[in-house]
PDB file of N, CA and C in Angstrom:
ATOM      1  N   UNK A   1      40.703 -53.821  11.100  1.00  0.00           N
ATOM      2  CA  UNK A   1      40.208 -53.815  12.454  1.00  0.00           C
ATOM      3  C   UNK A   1      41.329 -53.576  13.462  1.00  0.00           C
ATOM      4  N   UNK A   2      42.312 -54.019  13.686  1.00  0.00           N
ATOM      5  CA  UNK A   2      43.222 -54.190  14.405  1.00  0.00           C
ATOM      6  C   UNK A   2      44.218 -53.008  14.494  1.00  0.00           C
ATOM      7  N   UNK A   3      44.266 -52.506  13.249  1.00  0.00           N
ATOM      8  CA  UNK A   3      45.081 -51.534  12.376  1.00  0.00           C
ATOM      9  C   UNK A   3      44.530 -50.228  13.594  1.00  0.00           C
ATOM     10  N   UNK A   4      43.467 -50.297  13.648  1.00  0.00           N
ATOM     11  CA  UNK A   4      43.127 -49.165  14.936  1.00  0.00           C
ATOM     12  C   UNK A   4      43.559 -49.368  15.926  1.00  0.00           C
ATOM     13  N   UNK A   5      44.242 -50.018  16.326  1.00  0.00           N
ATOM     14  CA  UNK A   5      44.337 -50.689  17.702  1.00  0.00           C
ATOM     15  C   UNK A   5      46.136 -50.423  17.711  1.00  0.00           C
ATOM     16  N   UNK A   6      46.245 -50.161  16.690  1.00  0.00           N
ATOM     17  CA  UNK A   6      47.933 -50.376  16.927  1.00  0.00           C
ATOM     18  C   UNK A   6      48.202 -49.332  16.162  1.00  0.00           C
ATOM     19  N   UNK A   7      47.468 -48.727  15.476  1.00  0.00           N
ATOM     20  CA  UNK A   7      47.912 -47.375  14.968  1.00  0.00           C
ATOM     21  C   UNK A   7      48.511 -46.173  16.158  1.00  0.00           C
ATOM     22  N   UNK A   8      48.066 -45.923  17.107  1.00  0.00           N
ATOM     23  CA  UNK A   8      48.603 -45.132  17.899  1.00  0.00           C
ATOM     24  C   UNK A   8      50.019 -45.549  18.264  1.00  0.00           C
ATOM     25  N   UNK A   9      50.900 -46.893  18.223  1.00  0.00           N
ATOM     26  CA  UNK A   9      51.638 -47.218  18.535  1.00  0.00           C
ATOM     27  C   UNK A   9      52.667 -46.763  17.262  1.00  0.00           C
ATOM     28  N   UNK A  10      52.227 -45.860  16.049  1.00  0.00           N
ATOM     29  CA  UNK A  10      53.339 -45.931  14.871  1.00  0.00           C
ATOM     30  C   UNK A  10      54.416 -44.263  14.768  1.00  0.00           C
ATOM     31  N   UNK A  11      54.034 -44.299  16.350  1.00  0.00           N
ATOM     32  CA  UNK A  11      54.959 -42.707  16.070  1.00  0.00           C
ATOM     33  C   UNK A  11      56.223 -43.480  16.986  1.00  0.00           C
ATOM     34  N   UNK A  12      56.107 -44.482  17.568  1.00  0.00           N
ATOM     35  CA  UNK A  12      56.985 -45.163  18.321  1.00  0.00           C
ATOM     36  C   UNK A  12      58.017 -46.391  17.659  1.00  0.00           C
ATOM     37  N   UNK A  13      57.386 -47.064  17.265  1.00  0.00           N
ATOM     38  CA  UNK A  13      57.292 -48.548  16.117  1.00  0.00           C
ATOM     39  C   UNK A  13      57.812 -47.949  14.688  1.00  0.00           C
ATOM     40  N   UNK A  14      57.690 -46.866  14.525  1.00  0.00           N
ATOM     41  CA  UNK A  14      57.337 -47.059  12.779  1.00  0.00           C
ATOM     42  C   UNK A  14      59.114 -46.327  12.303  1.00  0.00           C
ATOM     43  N   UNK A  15      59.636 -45.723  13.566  1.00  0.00           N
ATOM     44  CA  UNK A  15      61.081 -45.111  13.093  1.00  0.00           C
ATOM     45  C   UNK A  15      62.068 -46.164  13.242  1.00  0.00           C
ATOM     46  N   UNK A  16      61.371 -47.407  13.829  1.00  0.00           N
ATOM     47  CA  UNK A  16      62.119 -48.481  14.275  1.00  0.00           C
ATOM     48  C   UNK A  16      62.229 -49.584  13.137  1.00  0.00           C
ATOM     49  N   UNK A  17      61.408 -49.052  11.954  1.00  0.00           N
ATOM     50  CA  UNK A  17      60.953 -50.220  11.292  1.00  0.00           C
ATOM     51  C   UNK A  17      60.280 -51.618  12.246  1.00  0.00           C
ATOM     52  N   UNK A  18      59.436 -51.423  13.111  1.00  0.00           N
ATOM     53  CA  UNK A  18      59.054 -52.433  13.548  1.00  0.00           C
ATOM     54  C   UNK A  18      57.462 -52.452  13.709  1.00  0.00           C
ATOM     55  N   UNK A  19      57.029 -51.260  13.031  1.00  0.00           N
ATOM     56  CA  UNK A  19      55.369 -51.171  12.734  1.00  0.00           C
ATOM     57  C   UNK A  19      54.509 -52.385  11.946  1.00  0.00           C
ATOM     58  N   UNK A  20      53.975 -53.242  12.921  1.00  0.00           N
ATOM     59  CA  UNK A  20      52.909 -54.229  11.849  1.00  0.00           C
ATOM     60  C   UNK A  20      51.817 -53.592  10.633  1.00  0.00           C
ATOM     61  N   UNK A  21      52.122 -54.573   9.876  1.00  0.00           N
ATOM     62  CA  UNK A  21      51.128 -53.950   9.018  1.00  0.00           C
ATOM     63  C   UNK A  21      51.153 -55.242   8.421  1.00  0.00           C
ATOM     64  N   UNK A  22      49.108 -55.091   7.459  1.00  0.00           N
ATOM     65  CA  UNK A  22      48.398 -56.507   7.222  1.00  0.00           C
ATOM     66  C   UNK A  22      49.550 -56.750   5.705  1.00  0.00           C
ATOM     67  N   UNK A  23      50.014 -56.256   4.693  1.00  0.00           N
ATOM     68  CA  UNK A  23      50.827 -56.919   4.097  1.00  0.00           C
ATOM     69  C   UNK A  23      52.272 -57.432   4.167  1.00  0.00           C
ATOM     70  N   UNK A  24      52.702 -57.051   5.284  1.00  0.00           N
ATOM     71  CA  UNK A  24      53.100 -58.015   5.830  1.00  0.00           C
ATOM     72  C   UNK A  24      53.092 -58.963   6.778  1.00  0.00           C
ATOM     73  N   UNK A  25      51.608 -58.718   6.786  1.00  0.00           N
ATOM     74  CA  UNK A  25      51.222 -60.238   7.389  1.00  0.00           C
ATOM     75  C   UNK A  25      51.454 -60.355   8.875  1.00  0.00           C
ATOM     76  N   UNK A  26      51.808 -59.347   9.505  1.00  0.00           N
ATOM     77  CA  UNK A  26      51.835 -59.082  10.959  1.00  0.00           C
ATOM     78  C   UNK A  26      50.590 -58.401  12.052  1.00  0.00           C
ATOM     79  N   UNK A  27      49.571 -57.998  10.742  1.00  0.00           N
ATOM     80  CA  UNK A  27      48.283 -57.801  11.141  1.00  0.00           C
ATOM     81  C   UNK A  27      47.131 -58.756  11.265  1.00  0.00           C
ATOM     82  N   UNK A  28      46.785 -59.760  11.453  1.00  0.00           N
ATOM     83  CA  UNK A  28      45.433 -61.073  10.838  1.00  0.00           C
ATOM     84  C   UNK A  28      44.176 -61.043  11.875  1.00  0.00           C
ATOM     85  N   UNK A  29      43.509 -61.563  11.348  1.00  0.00           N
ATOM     86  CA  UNK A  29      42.866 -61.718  12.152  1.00  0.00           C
ATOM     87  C   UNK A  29      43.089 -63.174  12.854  1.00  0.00           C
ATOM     88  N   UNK A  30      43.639 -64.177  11.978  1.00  0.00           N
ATOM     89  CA  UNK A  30      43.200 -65.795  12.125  1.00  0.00           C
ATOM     90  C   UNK A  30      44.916 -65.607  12.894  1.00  0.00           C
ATOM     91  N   UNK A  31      45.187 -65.538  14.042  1.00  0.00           N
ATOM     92  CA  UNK A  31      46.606 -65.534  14.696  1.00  0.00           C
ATOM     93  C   UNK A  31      47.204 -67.124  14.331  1.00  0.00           C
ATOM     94  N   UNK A  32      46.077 -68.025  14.851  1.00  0.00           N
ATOM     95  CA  UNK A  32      46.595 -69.292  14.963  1.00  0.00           C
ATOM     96  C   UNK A  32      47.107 -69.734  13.528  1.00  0.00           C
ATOM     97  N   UNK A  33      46.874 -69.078  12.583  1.00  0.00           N
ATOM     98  CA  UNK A  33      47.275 -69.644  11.213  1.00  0.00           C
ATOM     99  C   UNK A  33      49.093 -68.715  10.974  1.00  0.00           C
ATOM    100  N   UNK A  34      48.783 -67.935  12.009  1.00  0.00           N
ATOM    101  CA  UNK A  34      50.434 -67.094  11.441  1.00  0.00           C
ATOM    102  C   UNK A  34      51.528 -67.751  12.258  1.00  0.00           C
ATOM    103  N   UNK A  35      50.742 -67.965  13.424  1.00  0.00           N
ATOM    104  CA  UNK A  35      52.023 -69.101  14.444  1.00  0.00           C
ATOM    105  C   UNK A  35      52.589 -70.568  13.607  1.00  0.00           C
ATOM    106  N   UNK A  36      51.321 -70.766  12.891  1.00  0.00           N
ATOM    107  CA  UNK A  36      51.653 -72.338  12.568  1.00  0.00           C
ATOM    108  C   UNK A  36      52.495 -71.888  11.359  1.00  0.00           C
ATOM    109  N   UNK A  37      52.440 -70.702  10.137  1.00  0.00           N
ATOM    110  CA  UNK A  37      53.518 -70.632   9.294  1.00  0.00           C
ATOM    111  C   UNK A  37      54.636 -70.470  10.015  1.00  0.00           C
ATOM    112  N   UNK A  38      54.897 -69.592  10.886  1.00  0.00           N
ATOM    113  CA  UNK A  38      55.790 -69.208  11.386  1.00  0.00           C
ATOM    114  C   UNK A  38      56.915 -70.139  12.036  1.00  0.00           C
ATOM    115  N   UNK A  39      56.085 -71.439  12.718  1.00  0.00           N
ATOM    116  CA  UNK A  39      56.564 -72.218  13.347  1.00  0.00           C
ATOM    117  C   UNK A  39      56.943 -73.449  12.142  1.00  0.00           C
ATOM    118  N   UNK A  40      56.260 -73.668  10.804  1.00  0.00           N
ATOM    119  CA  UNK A  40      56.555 -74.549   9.886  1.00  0.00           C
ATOM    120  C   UNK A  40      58.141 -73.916   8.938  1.00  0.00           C
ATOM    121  N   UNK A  41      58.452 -72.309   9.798  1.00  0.00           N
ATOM    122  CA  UNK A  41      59.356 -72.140   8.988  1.00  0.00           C
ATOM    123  C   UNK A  41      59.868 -71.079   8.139  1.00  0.00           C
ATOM    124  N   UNK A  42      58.614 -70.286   8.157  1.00  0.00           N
ATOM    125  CA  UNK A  42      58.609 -68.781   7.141  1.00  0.00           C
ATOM    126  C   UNK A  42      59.547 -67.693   7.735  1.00  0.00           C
ATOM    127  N   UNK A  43      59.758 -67.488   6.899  1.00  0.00           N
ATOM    128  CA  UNK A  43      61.007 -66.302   6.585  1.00  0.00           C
ATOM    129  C   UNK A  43      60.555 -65.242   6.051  1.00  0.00           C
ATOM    130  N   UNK A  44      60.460 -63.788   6.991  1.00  0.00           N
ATOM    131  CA  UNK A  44      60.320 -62.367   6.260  1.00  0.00           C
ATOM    132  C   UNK A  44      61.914 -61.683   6.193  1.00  0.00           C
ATOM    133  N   UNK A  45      61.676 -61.394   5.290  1.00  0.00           N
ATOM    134  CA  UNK A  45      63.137 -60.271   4.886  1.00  0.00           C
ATOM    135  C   UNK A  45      62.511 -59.076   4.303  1.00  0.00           C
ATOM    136  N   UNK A  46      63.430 -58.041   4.429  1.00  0.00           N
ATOM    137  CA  UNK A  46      63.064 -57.026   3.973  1.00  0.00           C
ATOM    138  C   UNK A  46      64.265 -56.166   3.672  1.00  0.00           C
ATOM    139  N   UNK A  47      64.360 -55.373   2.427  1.00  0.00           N
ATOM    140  CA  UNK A  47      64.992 -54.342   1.943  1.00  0.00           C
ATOM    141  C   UNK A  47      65.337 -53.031   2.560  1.00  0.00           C
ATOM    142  N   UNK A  48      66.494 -52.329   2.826  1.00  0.00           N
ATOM    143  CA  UNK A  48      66.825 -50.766   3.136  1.00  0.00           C
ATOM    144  C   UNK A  48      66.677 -49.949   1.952  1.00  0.00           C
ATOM    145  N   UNK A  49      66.850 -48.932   2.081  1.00  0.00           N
ATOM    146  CA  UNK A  49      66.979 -47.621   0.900  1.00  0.00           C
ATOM    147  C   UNK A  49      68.180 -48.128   0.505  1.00  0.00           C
ATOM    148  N   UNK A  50      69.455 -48.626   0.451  1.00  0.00           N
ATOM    149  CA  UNK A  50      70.320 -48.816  -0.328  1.00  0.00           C
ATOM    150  C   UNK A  50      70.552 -50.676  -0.950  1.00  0.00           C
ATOM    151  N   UNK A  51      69.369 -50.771  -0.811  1.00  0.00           N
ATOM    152  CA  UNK A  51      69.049 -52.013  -1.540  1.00  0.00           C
ATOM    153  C   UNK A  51      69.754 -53.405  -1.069  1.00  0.00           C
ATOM    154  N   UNK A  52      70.190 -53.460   0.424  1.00  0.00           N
ATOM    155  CA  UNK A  52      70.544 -54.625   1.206  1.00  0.00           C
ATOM    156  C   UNK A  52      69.320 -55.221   1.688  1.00  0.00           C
ATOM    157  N   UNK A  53      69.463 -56.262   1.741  1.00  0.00           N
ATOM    158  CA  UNK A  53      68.265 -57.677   2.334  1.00  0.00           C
ATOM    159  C   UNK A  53      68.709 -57.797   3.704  1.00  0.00           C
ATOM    160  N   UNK A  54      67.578 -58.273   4.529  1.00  0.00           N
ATOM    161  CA  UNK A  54      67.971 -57.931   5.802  1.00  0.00           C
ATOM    162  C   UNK A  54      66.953 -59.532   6.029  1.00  0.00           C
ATOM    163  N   UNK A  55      67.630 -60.040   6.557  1.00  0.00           N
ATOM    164  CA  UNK A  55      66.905 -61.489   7.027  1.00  0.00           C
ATOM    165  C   UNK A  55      67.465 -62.471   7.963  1.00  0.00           C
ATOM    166  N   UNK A  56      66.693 -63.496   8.840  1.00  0.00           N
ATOM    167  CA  UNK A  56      67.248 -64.179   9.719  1.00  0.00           C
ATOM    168  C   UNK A  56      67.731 -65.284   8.789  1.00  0.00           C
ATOM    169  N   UNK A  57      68.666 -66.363   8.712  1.00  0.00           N
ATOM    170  CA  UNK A  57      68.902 -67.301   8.180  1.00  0.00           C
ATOM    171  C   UNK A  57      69.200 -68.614   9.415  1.00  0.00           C
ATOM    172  N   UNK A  58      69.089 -68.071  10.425  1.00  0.00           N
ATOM    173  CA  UNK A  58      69.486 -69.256  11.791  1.00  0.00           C
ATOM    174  C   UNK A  58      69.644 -68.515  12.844  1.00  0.00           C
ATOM    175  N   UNK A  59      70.370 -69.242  13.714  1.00  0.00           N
ATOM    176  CA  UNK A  59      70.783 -69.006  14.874  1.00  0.00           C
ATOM    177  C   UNK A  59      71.862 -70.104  15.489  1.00  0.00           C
ATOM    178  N   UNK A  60      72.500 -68.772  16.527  1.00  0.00           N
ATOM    179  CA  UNK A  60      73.929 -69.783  16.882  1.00  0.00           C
ATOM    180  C   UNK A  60      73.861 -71.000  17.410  1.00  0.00           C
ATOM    181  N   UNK A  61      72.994 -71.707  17.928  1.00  0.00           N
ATOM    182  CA  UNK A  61      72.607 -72.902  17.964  1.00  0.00           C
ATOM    183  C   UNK A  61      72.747 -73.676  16.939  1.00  0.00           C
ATOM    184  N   UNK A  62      72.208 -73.503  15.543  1.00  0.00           N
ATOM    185  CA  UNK A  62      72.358 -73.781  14.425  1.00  0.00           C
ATOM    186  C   UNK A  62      73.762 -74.879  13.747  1.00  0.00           C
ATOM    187  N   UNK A  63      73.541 -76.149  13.406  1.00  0.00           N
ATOM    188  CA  UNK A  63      74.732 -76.403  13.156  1.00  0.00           C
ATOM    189  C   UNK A  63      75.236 -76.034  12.217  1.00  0.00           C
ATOM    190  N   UNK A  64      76.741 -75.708  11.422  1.00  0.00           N
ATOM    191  CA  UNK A  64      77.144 -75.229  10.784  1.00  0.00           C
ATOM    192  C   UNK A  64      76.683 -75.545   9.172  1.00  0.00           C
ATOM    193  N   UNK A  65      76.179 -76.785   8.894  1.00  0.00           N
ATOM    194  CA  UNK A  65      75.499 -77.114   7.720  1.00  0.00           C
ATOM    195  C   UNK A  65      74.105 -76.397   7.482  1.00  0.00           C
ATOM    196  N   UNK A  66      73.642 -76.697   8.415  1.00  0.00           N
ATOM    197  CA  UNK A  66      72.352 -76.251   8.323  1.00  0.00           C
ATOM    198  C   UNK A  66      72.174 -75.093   8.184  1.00  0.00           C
ATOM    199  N   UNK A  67      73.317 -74.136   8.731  1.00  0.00           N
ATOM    200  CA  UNK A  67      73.123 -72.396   8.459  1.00  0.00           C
ATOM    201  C   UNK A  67      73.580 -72.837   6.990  1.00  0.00           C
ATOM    202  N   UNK A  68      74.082 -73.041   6.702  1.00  0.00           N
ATOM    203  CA  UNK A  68      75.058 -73.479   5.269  1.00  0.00           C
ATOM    204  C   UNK A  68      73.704 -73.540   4.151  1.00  0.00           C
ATOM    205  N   UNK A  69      72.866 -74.377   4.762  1.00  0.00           N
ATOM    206  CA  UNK A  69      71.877 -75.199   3.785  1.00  0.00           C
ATOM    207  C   UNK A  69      70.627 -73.699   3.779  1.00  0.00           C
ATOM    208  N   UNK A  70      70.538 -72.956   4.943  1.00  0.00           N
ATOM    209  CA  UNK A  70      69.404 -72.321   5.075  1.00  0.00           C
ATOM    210  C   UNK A  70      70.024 -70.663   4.040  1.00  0.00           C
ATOM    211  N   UNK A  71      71.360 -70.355   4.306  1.00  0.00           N
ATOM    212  CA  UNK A  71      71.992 -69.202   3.412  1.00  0.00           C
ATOM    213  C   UNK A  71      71.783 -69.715   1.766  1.00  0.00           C
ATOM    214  N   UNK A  72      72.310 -70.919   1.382  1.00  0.00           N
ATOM    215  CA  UNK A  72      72.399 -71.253   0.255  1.00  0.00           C
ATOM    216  C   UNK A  72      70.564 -71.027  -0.405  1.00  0.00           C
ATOM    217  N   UNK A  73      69.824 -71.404   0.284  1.00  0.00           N
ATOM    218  CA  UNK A  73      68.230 -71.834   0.192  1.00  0.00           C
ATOM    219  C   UNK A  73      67.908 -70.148  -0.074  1.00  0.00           C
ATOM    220  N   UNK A  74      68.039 -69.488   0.958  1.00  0.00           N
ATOM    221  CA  UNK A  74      67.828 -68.033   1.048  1.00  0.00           C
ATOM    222  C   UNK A  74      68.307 -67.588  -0.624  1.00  0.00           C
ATOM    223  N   UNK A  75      69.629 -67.630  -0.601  1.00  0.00           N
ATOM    224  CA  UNK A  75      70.061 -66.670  -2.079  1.00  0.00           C
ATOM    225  C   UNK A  75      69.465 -67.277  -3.328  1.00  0.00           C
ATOM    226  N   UNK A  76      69.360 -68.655  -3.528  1.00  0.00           N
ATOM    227  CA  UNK A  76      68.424 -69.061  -4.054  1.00  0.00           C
ATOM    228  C   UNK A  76      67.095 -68.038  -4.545  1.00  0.00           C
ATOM    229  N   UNK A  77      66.392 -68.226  -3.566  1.00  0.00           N
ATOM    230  CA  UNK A  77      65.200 -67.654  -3.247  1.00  0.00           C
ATOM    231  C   UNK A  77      65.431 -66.224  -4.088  1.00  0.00           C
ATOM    232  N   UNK A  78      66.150 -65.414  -3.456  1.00  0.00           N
ATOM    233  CA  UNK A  78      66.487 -64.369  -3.860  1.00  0.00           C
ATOM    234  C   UNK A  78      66.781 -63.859  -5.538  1.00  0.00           C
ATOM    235  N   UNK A  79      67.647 -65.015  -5.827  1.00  0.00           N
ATOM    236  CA  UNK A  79      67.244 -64.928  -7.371  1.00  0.00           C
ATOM    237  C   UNK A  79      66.307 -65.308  -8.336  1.00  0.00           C
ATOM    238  N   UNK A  80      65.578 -66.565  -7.148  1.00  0.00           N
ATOM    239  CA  UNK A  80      64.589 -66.591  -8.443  1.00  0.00           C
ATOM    240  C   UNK A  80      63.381 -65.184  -8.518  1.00  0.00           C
ATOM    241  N   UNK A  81      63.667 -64.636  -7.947  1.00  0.00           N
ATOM    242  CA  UNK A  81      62.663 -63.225  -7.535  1.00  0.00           C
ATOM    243  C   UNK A  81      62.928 -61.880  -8.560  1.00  0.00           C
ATOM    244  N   UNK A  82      64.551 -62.360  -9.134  1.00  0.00           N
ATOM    245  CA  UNK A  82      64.992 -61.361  -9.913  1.00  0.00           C
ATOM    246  C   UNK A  82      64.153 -60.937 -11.044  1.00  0.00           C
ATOM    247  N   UNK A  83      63.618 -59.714 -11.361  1.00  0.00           N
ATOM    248  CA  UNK A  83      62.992 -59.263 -12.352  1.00  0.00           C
ATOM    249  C   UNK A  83      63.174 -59.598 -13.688  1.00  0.00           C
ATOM    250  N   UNK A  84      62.481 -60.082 -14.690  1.00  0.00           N
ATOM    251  CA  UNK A  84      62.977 -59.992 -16.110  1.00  0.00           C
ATOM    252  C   UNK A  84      63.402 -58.961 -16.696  1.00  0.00           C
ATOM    253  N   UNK A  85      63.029 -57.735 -16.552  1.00  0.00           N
ATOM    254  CA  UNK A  85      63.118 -56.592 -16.145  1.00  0.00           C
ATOM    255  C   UNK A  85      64.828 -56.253 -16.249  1.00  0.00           C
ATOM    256  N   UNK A  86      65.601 -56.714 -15.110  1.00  0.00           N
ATOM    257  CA  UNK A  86      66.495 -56.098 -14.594  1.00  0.00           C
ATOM    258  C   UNK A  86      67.973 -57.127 -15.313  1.00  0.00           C
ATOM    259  N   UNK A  87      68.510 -55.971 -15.729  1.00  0.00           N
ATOM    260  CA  UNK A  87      69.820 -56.652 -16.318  1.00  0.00           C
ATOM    261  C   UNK A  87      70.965 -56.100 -15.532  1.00  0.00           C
ATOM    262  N   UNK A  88      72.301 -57.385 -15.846  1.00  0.00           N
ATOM    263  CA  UNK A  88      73.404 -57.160 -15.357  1.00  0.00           C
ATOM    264  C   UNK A  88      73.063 -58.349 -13.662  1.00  0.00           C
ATOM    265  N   UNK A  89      74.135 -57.689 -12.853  1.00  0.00           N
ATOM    266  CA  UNK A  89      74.139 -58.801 -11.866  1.00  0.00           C
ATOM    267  C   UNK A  89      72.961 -58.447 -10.964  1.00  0.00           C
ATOM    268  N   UNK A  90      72.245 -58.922 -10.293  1.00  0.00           N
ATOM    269  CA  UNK A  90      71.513 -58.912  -9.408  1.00  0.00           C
ATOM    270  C   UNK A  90      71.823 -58.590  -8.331  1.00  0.00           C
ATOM    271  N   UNK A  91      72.997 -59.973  -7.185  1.00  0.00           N
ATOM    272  CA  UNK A  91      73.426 -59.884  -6.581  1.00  0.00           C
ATOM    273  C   UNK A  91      74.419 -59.843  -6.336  1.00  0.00           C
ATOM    274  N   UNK A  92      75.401 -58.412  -5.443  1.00  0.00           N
ATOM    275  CA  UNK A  92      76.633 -58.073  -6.297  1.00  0.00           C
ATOM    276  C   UNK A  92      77.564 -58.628  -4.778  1.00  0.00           C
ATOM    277  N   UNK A  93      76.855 -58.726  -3.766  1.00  0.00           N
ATOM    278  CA  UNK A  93      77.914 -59.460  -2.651  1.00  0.00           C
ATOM    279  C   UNK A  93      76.733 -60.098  -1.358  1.00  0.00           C
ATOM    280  N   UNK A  94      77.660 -60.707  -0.710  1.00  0.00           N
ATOM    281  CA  UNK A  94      76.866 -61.089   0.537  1.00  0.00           C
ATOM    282  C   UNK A  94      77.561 -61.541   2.011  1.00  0.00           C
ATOM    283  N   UNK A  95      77.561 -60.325   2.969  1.00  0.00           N
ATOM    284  CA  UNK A  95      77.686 -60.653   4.087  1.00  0.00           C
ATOM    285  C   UNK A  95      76.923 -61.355   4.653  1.00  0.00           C
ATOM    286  N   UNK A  96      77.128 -61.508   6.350  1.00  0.00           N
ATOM    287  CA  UNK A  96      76.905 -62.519   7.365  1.00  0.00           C
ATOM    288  C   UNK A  96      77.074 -62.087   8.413  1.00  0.00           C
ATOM    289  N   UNK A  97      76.221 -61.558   9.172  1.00  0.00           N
ATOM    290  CA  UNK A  97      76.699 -61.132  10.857  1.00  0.00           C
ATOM    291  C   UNK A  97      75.607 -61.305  11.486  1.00  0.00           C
ATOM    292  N   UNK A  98      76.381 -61.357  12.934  1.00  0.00           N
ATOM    293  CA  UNK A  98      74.951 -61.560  14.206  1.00  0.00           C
ATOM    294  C   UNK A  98      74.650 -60.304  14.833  1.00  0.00           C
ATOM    295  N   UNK A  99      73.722 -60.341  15.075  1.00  0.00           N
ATOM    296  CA  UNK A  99      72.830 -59.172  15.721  1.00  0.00           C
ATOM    297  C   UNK A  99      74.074 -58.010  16.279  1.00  0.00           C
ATOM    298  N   UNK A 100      73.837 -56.719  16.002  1.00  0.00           N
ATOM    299  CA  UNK A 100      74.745 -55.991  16.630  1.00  0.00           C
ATOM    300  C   UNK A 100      76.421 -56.098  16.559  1.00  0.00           C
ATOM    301  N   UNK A 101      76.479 -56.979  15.220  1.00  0.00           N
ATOM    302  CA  UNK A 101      77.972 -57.250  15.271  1.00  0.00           C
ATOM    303  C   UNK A 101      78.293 -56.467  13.671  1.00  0.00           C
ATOM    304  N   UNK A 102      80.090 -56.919  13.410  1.00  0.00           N
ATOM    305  CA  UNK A 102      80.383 -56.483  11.741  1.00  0.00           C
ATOM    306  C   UNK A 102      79.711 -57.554  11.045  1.00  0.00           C
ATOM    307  N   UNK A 103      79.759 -56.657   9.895  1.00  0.00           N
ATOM    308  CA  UNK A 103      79.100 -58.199   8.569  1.00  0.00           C
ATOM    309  C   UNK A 103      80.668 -58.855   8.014  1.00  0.00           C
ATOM    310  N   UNK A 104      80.546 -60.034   7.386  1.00  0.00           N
ATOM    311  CA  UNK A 104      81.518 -60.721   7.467  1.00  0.00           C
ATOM    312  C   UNK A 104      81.241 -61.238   6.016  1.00  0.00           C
ATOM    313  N   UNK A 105      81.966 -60.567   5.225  1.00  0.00           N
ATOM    314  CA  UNK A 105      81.984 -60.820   3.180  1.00  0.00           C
ATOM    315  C   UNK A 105      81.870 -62.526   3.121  1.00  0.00           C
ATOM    316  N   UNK A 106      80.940 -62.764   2.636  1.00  0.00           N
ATOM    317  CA  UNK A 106      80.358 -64.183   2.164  1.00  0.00           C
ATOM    318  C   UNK A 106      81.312 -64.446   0.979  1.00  0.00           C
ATOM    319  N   UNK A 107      80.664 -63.660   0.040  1.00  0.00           N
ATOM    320  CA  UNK A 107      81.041 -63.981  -1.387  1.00  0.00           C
ATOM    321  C   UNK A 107      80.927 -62.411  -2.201  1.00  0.00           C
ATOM    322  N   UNK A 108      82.089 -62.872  -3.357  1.00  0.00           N
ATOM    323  CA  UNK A 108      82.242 -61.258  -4.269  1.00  0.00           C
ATOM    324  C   UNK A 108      81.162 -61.614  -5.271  1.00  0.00           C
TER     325      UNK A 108
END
């Protein structure tokens, strides 16, 4: 339903990567149920063509543990997702940067 409504907006949105769409869950009908995940905490990330994760983990407000606790939680996450499938390392490094800045080598 909605998808009509915002489709004209994807010649604008969609080179931006910032086009909603219902699997990811940026389309619903029930809004009040996406605020309340959203606000309990949910985290979208998403992949480039050269296979980097792109995700919020905090903000500079954030005390330094807690980004600590929310990165650690994140890569976590990330591996348990790893394919049975897929051999060798998964994850081969991990920067850290703020919006519009350099990334900053986490770990080799």
């Amino acid at each position: 339903d909605m998808m009509g409504l915002v489709g004209p907006l994807g010649r604008v949105l969609g080179p931006r990567g910032l086009m909603p769409s219902p699997r990811a869950g940026t389309v619903t009908p029930d809004v009040a149920k996406v605020v309340k995940e959203y606000k309990a905490g949910k985290v979208e990330f998403r992949n480039d063509k050269g296979g980097n994760i792109h995700a919020m983990v905090g903000k500079l407000s954030f005390d330094p543990q807690k980004l600590t606790e929310n990165i650690e939680a994140f890569i976590h996450y990330i591996a348990a997702m790893k394919p049975a499938a897929v051999k060798g390392t998964y994850i081969r490094s991990i920067s850290i940067s703020a919006t519009m800045s350099p990334g900053v080598r986490v770990a080799a």
